[in-house]
N, C-alpha and C. Protein backbone atom coordinates (compact mmCIF):
# COMPACT_ATOMS: atom_id res chain seq x y z
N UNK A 1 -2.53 -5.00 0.17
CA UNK A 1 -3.23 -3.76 0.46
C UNK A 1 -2.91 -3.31 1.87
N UNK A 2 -2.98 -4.24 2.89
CA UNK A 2 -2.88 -3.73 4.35
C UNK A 2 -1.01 -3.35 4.32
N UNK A 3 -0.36 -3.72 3.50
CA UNK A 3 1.36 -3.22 3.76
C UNK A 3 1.04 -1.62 3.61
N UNK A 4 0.15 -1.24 2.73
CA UNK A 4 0.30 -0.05 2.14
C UNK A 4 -0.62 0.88 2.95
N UNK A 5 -1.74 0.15 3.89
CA UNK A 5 -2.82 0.78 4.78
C UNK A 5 -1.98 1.07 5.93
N UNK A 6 -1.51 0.24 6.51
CA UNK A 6 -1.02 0.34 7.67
C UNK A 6 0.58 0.08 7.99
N UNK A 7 1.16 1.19 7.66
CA UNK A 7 2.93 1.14 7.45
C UNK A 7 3.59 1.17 9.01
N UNK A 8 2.84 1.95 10.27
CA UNK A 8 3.97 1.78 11.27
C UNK A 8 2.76 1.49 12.07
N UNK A 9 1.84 0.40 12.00
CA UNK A 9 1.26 -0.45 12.72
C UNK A 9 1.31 -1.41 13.52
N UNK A 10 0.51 -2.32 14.33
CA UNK A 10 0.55 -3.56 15.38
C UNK A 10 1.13 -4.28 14.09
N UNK A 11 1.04 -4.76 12.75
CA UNK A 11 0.92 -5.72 12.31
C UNK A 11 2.57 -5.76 12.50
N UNK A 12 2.76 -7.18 12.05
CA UNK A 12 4.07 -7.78 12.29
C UNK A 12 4.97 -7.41 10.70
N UNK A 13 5.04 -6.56 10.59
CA UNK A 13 5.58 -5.57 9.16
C UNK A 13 7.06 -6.80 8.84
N UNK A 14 7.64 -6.90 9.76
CA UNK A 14 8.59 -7.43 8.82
C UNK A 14 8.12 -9.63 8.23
N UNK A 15 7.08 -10.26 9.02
CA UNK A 15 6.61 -11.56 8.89
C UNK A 15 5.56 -11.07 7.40
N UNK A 16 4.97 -9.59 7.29
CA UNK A 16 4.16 -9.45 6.16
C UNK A 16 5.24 -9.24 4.74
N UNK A 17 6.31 -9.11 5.15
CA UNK A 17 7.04 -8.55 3.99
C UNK A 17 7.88 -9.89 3.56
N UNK A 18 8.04 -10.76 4.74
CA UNK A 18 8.93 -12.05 4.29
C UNK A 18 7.60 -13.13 3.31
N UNK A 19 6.56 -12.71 3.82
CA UNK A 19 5.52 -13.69 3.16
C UNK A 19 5.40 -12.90 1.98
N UNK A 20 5.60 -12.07 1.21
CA UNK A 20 5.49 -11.59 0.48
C UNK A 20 6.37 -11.74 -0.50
N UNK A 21 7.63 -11.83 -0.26
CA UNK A 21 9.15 -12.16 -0.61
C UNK A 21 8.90 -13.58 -0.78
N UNK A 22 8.51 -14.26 0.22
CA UNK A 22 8.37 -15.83 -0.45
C UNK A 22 7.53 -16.12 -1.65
N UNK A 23 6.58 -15.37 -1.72
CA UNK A 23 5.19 -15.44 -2.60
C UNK A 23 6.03 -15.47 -4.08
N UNK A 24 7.03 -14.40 -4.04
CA UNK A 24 7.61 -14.58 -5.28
C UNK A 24 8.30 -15.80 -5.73
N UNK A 25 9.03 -16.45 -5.00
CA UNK A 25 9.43 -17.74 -5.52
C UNK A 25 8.85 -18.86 -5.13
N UNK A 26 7.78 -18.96 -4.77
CA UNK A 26 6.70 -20.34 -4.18
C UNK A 26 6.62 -20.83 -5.48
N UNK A 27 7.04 -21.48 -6.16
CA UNK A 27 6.33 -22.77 -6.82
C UNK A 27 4.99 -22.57 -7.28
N UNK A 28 4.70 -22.54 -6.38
CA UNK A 28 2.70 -22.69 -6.46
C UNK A 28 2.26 -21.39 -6.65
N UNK A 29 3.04 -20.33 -6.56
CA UNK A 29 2.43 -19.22 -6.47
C UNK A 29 2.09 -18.55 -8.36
N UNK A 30 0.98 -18.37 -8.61
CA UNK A 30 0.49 -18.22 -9.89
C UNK A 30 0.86 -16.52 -9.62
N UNK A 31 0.52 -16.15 -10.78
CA UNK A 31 0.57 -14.54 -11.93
C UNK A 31 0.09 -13.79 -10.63
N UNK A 32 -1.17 -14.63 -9.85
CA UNK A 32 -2.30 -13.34 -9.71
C UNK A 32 -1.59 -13.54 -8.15
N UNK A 33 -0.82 -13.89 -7.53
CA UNK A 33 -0.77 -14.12 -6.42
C UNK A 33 0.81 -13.28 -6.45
N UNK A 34 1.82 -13.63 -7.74
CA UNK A 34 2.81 -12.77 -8.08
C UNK A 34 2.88 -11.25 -7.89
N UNK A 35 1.35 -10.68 -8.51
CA UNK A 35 1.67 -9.36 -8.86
C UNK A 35 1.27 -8.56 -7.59
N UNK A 36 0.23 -9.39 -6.88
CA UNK A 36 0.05 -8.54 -5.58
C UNK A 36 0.83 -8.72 -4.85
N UNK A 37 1.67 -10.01 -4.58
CA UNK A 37 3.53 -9.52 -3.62
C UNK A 37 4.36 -8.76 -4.04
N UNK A 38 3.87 -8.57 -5.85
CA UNK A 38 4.63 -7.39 -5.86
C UNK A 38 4.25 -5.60 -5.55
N UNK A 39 2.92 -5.69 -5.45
CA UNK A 39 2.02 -4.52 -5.33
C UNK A 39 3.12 -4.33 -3.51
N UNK A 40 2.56 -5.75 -3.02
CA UNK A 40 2.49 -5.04 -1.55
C UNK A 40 4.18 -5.30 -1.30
N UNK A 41 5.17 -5.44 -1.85
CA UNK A 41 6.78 -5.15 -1.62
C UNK A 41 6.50 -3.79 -2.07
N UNK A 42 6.04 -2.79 -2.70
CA UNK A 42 5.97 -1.16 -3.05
C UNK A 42 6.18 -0.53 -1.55
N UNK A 43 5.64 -1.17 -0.56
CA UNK A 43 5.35 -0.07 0.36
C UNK A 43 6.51 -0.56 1.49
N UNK A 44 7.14 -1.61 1.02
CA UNK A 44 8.91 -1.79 1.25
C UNK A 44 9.78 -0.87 1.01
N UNK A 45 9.36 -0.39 -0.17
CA UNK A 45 10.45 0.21 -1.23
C UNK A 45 11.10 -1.02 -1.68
N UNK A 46 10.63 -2.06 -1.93
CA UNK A 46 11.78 -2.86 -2.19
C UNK A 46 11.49 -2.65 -3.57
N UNK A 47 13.01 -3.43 -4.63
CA UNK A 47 13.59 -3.05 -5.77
C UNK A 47 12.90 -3.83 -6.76
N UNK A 48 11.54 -3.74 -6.75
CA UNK A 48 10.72 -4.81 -7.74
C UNK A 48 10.12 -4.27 -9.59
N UNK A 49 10.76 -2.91 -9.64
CA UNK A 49 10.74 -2.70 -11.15
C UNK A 49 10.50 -3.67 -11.62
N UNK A 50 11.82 -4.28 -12.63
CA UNK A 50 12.24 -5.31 -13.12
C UNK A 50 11.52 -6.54 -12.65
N UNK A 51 10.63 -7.02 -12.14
CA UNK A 51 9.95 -8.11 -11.84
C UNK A 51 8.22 -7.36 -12.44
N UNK A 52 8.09 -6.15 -11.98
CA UNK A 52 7.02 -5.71 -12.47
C UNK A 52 6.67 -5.83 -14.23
N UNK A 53 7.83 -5.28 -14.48
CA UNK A 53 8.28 -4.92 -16.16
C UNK A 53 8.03 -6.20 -16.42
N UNK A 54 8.69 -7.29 -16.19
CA UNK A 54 8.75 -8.76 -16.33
C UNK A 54 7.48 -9.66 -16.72
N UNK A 55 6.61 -8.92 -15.74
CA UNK A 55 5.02 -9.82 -15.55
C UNK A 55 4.02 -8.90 -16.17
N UNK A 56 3.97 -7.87 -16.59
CA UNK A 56 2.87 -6.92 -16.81
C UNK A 56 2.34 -6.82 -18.40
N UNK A 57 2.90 -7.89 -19.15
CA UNK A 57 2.30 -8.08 -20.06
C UNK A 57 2.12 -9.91 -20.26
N UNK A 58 2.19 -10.66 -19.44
CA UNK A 58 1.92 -11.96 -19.14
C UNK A 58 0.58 -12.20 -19.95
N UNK A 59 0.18 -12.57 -20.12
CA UNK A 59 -1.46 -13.15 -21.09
C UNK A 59 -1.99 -14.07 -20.46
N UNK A 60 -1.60 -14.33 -19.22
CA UNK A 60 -2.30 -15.16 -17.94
C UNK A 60 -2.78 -14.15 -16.88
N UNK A 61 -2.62 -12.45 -16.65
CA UNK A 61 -3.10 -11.50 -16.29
C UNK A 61 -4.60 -11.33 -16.08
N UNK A 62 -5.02 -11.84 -15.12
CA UNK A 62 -7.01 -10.93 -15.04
C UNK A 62 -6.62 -9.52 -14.96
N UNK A 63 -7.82 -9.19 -15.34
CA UNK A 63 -8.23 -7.40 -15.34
C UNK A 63 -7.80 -7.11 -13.93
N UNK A 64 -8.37 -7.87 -12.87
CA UNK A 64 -7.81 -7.09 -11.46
C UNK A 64 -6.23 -7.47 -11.57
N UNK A 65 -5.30 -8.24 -12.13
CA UNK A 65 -4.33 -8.61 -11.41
C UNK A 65 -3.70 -7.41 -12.75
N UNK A 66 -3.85 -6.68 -13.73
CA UNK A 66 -3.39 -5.20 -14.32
C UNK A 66 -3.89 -4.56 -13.46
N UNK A 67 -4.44 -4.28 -13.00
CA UNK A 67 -4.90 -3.14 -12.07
C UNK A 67 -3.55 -3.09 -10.54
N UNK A 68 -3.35 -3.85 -10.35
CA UNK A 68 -2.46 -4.50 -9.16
C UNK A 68 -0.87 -4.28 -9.99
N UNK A 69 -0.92 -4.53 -10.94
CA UNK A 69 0.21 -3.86 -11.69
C UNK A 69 0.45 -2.55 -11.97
N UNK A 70 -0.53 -2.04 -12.61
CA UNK A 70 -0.89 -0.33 -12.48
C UNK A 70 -0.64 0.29 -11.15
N UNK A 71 -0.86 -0.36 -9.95
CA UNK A 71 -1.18 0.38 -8.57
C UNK A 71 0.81 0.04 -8.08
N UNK A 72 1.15 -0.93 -8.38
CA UNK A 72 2.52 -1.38 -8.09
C UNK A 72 3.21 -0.24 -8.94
N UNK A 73 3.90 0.30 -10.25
CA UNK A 73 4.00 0.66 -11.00
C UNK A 73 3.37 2.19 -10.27
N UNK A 74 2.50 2.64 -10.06
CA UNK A 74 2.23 4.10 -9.26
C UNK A 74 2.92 4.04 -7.99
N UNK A 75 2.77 3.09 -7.28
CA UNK A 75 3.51 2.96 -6.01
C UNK A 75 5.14 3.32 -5.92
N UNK A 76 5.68 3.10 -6.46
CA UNK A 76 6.99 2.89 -6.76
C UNK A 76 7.56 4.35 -7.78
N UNK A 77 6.53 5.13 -8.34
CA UNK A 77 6.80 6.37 -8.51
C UNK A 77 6.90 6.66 -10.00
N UNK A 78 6.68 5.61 -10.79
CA UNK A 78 6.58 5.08 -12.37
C UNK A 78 5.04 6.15 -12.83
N UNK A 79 4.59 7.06 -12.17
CA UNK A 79 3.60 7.31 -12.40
C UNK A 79 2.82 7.09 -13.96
N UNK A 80 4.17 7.90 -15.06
CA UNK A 80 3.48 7.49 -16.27
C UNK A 80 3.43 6.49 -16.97
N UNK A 81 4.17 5.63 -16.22
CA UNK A 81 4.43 4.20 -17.18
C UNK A 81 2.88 3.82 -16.49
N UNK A 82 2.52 3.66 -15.24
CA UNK A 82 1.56 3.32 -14.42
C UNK A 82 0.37 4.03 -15.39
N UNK A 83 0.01 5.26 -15.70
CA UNK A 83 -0.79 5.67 -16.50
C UNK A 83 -1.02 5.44 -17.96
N UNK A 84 0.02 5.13 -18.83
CA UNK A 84 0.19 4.48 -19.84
C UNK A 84 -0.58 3.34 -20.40
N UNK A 85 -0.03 2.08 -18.81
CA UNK A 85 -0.49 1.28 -19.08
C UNK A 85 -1.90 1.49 -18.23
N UNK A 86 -2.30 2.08 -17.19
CA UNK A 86 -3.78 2.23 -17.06
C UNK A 86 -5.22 2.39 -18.53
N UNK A 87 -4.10 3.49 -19.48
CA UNK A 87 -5.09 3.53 -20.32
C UNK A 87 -5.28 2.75 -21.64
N UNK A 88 -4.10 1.77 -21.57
CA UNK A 88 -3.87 1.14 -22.74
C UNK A 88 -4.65 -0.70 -21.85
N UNK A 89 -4.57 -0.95 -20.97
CA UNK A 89 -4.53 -1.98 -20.05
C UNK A 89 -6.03 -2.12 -19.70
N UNK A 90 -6.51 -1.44 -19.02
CA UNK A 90 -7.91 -1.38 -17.97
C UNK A 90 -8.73 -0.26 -18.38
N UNK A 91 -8.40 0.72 -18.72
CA UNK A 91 -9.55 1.82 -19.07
C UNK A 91 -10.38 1.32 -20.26
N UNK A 92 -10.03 0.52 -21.46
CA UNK A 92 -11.00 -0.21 -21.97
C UNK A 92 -11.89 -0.73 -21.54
N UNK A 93 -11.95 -0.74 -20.05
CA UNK A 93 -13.15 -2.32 -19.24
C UNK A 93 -13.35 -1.16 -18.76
N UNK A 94 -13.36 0.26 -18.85
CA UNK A 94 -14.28 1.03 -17.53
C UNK A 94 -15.44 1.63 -18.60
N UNK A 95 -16.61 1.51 -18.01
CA UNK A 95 -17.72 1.99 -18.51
C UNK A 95 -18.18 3.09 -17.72
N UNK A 96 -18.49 4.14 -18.55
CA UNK A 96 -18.97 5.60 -18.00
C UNK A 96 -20.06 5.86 -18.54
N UNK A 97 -20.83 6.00 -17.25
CA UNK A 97 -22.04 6.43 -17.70
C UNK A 97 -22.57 7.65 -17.02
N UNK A 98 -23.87 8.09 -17.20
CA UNK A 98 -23.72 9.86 -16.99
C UNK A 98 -22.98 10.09 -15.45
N UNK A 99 -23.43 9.87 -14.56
CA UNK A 99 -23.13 10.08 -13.12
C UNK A 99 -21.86 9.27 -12.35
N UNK A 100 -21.60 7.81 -12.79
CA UNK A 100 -20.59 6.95 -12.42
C UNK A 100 -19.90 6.30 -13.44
N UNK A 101 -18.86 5.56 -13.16
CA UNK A 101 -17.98 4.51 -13.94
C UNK A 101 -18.59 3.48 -13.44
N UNK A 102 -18.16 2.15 -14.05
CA UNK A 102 -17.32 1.06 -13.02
C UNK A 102 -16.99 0.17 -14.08
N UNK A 103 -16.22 -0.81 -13.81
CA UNK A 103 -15.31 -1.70 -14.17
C UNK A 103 -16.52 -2.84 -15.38
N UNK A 104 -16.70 -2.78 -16.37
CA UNK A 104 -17.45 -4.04 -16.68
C UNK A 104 -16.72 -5.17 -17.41
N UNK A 105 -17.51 -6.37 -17.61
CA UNK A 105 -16.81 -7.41 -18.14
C UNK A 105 -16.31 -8.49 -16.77
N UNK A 106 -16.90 -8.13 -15.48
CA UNK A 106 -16.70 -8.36 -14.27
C UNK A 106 -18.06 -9.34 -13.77
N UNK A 107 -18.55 -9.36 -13.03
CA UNK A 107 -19.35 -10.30 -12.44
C UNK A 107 -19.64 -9.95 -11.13
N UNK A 108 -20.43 -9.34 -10.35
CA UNK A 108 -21.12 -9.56 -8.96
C UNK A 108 -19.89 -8.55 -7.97
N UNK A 109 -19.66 -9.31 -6.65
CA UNK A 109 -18.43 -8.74 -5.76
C UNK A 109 -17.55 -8.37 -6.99
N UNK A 110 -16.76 -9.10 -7.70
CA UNK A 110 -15.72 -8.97 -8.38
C UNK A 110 -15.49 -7.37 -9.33
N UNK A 111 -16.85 -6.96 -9.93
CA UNK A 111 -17.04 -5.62 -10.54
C UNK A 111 -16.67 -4.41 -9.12
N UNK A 112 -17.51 -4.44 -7.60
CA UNK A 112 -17.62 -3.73 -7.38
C UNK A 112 -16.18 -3.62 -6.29
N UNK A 113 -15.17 -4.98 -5.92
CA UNK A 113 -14.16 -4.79 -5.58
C UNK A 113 -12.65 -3.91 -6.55
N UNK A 114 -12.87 -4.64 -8.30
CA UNK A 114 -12.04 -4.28 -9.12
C UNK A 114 -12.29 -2.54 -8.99
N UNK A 115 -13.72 -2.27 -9.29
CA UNK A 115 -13.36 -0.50 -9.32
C UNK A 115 -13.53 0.14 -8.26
N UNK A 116 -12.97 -0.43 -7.15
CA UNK A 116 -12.66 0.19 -6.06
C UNK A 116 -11.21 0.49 -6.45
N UNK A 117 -10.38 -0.31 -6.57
CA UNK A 117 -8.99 -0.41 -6.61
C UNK A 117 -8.65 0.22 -7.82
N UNK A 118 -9.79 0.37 -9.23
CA UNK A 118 -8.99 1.54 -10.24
C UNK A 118 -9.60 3.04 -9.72
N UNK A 119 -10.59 2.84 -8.62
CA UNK A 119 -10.56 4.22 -8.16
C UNK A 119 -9.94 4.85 -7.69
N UNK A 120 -9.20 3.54 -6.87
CA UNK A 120 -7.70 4.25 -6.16
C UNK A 120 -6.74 4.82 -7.17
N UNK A 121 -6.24 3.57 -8.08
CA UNK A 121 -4.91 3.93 -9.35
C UNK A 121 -5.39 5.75 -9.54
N UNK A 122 -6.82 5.58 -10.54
CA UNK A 122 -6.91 6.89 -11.41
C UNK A 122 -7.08 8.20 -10.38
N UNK A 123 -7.66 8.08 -8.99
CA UNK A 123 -7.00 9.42 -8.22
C UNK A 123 -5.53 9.67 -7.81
N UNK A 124 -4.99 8.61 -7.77
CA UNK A 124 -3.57 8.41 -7.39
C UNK A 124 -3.36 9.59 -8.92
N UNK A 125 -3.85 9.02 -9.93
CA UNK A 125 -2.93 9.22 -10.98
C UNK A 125 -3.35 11.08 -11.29
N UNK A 126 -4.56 11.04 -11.02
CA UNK A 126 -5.51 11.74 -11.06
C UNK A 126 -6.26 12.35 -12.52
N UNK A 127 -7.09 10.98 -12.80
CA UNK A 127 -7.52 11.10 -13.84
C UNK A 127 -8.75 11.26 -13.47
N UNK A 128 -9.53 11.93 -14.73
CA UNK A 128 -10.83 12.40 -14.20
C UNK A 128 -12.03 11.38 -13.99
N UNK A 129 -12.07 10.30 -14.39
CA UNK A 129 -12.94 9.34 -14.31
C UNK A 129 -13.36 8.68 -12.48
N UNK A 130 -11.99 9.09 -11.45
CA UNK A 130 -12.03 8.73 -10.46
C UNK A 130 -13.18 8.93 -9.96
N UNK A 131 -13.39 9.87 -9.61
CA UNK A 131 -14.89 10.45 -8.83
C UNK A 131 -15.98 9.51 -9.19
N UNK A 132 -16.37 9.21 -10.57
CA UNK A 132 -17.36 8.48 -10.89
C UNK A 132 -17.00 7.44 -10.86
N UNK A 133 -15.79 6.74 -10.31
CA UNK A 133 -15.68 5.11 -9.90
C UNK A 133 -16.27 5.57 -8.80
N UNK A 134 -15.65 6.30 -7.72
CA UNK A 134 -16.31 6.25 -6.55
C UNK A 134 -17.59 6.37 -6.26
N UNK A 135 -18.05 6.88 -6.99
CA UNK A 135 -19.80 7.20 -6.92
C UNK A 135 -20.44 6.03 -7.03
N UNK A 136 -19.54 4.73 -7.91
CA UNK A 136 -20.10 3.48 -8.50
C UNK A 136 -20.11 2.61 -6.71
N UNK A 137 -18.94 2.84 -6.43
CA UNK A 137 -18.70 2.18 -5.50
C UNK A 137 -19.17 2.19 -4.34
N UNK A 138 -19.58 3.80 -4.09
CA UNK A 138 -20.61 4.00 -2.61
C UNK A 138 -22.09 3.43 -3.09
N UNK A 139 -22.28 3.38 -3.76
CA UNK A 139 -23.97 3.31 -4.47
C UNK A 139 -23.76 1.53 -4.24
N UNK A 140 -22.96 1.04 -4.32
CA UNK A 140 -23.01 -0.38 -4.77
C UNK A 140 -22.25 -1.54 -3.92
N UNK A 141 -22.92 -2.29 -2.45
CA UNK A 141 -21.84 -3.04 -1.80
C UNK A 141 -21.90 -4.30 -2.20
N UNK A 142 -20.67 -5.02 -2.31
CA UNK A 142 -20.33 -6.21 -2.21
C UNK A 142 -21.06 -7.04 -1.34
N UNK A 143 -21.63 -8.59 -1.83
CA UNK A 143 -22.40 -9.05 -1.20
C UNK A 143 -21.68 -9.88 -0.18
N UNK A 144 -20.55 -10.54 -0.61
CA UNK A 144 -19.98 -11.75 -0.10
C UNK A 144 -18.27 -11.33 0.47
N UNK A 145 -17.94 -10.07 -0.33
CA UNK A 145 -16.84 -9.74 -0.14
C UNK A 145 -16.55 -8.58 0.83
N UNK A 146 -15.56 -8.58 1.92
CA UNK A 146 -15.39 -6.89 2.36
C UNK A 146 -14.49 -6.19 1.53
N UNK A 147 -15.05 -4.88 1.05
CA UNK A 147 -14.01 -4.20 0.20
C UNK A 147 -13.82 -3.06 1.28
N UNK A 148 -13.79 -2.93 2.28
CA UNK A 148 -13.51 -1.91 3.61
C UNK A 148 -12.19 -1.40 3.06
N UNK A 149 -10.96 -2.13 3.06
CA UNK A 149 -9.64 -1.95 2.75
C UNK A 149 -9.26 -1.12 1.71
N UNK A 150 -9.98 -1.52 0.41
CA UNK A 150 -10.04 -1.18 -0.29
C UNK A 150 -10.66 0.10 -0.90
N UNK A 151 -11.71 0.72 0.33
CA UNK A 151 -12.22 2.28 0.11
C UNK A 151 -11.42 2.64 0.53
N UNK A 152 -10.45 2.29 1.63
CA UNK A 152 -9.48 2.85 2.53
C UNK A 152 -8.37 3.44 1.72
N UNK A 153 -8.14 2.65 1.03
CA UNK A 153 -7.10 3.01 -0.27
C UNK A 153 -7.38 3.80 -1.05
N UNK A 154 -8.76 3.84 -1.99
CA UNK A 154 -9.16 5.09 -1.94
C UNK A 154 -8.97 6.05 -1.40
N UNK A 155 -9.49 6.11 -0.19
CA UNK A 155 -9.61 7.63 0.60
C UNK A 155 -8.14 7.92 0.53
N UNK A 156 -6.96 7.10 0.65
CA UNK A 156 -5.82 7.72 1.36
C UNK A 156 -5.08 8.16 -0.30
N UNK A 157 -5.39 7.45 -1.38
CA UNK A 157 -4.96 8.58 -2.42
C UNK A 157 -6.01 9.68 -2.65
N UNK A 158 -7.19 9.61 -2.83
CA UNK A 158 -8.12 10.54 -3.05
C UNK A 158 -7.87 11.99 -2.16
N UNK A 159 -7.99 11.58 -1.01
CA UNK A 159 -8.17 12.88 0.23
C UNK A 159 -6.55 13.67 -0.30
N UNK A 160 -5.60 13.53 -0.40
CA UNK A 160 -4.57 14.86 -0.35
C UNK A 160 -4.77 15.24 -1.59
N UNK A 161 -5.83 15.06 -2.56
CA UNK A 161 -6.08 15.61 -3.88
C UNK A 161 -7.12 16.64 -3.50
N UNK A 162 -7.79 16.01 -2.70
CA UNK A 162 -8.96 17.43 -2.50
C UNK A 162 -8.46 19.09 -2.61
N UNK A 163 -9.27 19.79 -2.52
CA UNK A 163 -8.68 21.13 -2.38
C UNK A 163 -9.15 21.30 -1.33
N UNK A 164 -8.00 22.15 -0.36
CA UNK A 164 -8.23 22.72 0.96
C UNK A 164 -8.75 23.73 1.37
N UNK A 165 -10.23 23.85 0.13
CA UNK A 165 -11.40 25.17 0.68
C UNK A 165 -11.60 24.86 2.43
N UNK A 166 -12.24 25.77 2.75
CA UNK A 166 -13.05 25.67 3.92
C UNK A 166 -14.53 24.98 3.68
N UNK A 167 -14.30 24.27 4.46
CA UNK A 167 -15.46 23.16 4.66
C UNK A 167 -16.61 23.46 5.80
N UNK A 168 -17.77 23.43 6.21
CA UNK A 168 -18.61 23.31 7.31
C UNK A 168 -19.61 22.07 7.32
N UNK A 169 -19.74 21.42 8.27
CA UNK A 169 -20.73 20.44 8.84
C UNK A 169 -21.26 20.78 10.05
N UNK A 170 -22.51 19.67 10.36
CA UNK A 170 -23.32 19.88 11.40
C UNK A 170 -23.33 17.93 11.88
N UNK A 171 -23.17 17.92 13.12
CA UNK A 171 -23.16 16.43 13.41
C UNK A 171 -24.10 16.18 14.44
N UNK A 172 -24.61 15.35 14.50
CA UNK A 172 -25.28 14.50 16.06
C UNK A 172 -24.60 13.81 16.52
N UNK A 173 -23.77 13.78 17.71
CA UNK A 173 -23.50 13.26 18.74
C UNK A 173 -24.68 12.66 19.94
N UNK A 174 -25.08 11.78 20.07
CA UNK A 174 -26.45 11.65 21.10
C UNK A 174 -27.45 12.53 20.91
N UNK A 175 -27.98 13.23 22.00
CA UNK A 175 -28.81 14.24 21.70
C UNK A 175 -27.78 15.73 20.97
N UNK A 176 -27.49 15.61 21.13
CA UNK A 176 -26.38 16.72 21.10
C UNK A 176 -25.69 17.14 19.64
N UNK A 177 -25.94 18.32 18.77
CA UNK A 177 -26.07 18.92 17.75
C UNK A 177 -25.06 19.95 17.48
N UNK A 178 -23.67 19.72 17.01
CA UNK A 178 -23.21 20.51 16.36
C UNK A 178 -22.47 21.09 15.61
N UNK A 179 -21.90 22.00 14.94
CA UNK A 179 -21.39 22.74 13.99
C UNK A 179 -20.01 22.80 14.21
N UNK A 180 -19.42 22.38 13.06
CA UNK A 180 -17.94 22.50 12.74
C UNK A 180 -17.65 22.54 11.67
N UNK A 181 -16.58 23.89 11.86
CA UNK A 181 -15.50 24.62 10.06
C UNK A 181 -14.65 24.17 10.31
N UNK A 182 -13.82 23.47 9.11
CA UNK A 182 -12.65 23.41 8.87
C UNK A 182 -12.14 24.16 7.75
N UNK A 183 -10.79 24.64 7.89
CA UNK A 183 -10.08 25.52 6.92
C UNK A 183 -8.74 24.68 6.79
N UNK A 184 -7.82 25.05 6.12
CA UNK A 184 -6.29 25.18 5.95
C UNK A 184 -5.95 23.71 5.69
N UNK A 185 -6.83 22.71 5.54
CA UNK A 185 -6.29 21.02 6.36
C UNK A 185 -6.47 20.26 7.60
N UNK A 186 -7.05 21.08 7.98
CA UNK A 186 -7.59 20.70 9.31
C UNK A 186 -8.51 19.71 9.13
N UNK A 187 -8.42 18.64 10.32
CA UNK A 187 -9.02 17.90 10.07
C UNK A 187 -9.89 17.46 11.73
N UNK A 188 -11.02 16.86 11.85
CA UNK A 188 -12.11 16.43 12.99
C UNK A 188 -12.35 15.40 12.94
């Protein structure tokens, strides 16, 4: 997730991308540890199709580690194969109810981290269910887990979907009260 948060950052980009590259041939490294080196080689560009294609119907797959396939698979520009398998894959486990989604068949942190991350896929993809993951997800924090990263990811597919009406707010700064429009993309 952080390859894809933070691309020309402090972090040490090329020690995150070799650990990632190793992850694929470690020995020890299982399905679920596979598909997110391959999620986070996407924001390489590196040439991981064919390794994706490879693992994405595995039957050792958790629900989050399709979702991590779905998001790899969007990353990389596969959008409809990525949507395809979103709705054939994971949209079975999303439950909608009047006002929100979220992920069920999950357990505790694990529900409210997984539909963070298909909130990201389905705005990425921009399916309509997104909004009501997110609604699930502000309403609902993780007890044990930080999913910080993971709204982050959100926001950064969600926000260039918005429409660029004109917006107004009112803020408190200390004592201090006030009013700001934004138009065109502008941003405060």
């Amino acid at each position: 997730i952080s390859a894809h948060l933070f691309p020309d950052s402090a972090l040490d980009r090329s020690a995150l991308k070799n650990y990632l590259l190793q992850s694929l041939s470690d020995a020890a490294s299982d399905s679920t540890r596979i598909v997110r080196a391959l999620y986070g080689l996407t924001a390489f560009n590196e040439p991981v199709l064919a390794k994706i294609q490879k693992i994405k119907n595995d039957k050792s797959l958790t629900l989050k580690d399709k979702v991590f396939v779905a998001l790899a698979l969007d990353a990389i520009g596969a959008k409809e194969e990525a949507r395809a398998y979103y709705k054939q894959m994971i949209k079975p486990s999303v439950e909608t109810k009047s006002s929100y989604a979220y992920v069920n068949g999950l357990k505790g942190d694990d529900t409210i981290i997984t539909t963070t991350l298909v909130a990201t896929l389905t705005a990425s993809l921009e399916e309509p269910e997104s909004t009501q993951l997110a609604l699930y997800v502000d309403k609902n924090f993780p007890k044990e887990t930080l999913n910080n990263f993971q709204q982050l990811l959100y926001i950064q597919s969600a926000l260039p979907k918005l429409n660029p009406e004109e917006v107004g707010f009112t803020y408190m700064a200390g004592s201090k009260e006030e009013s700001k429009s934004l138009k065109n993309g502008e941003s405060f």
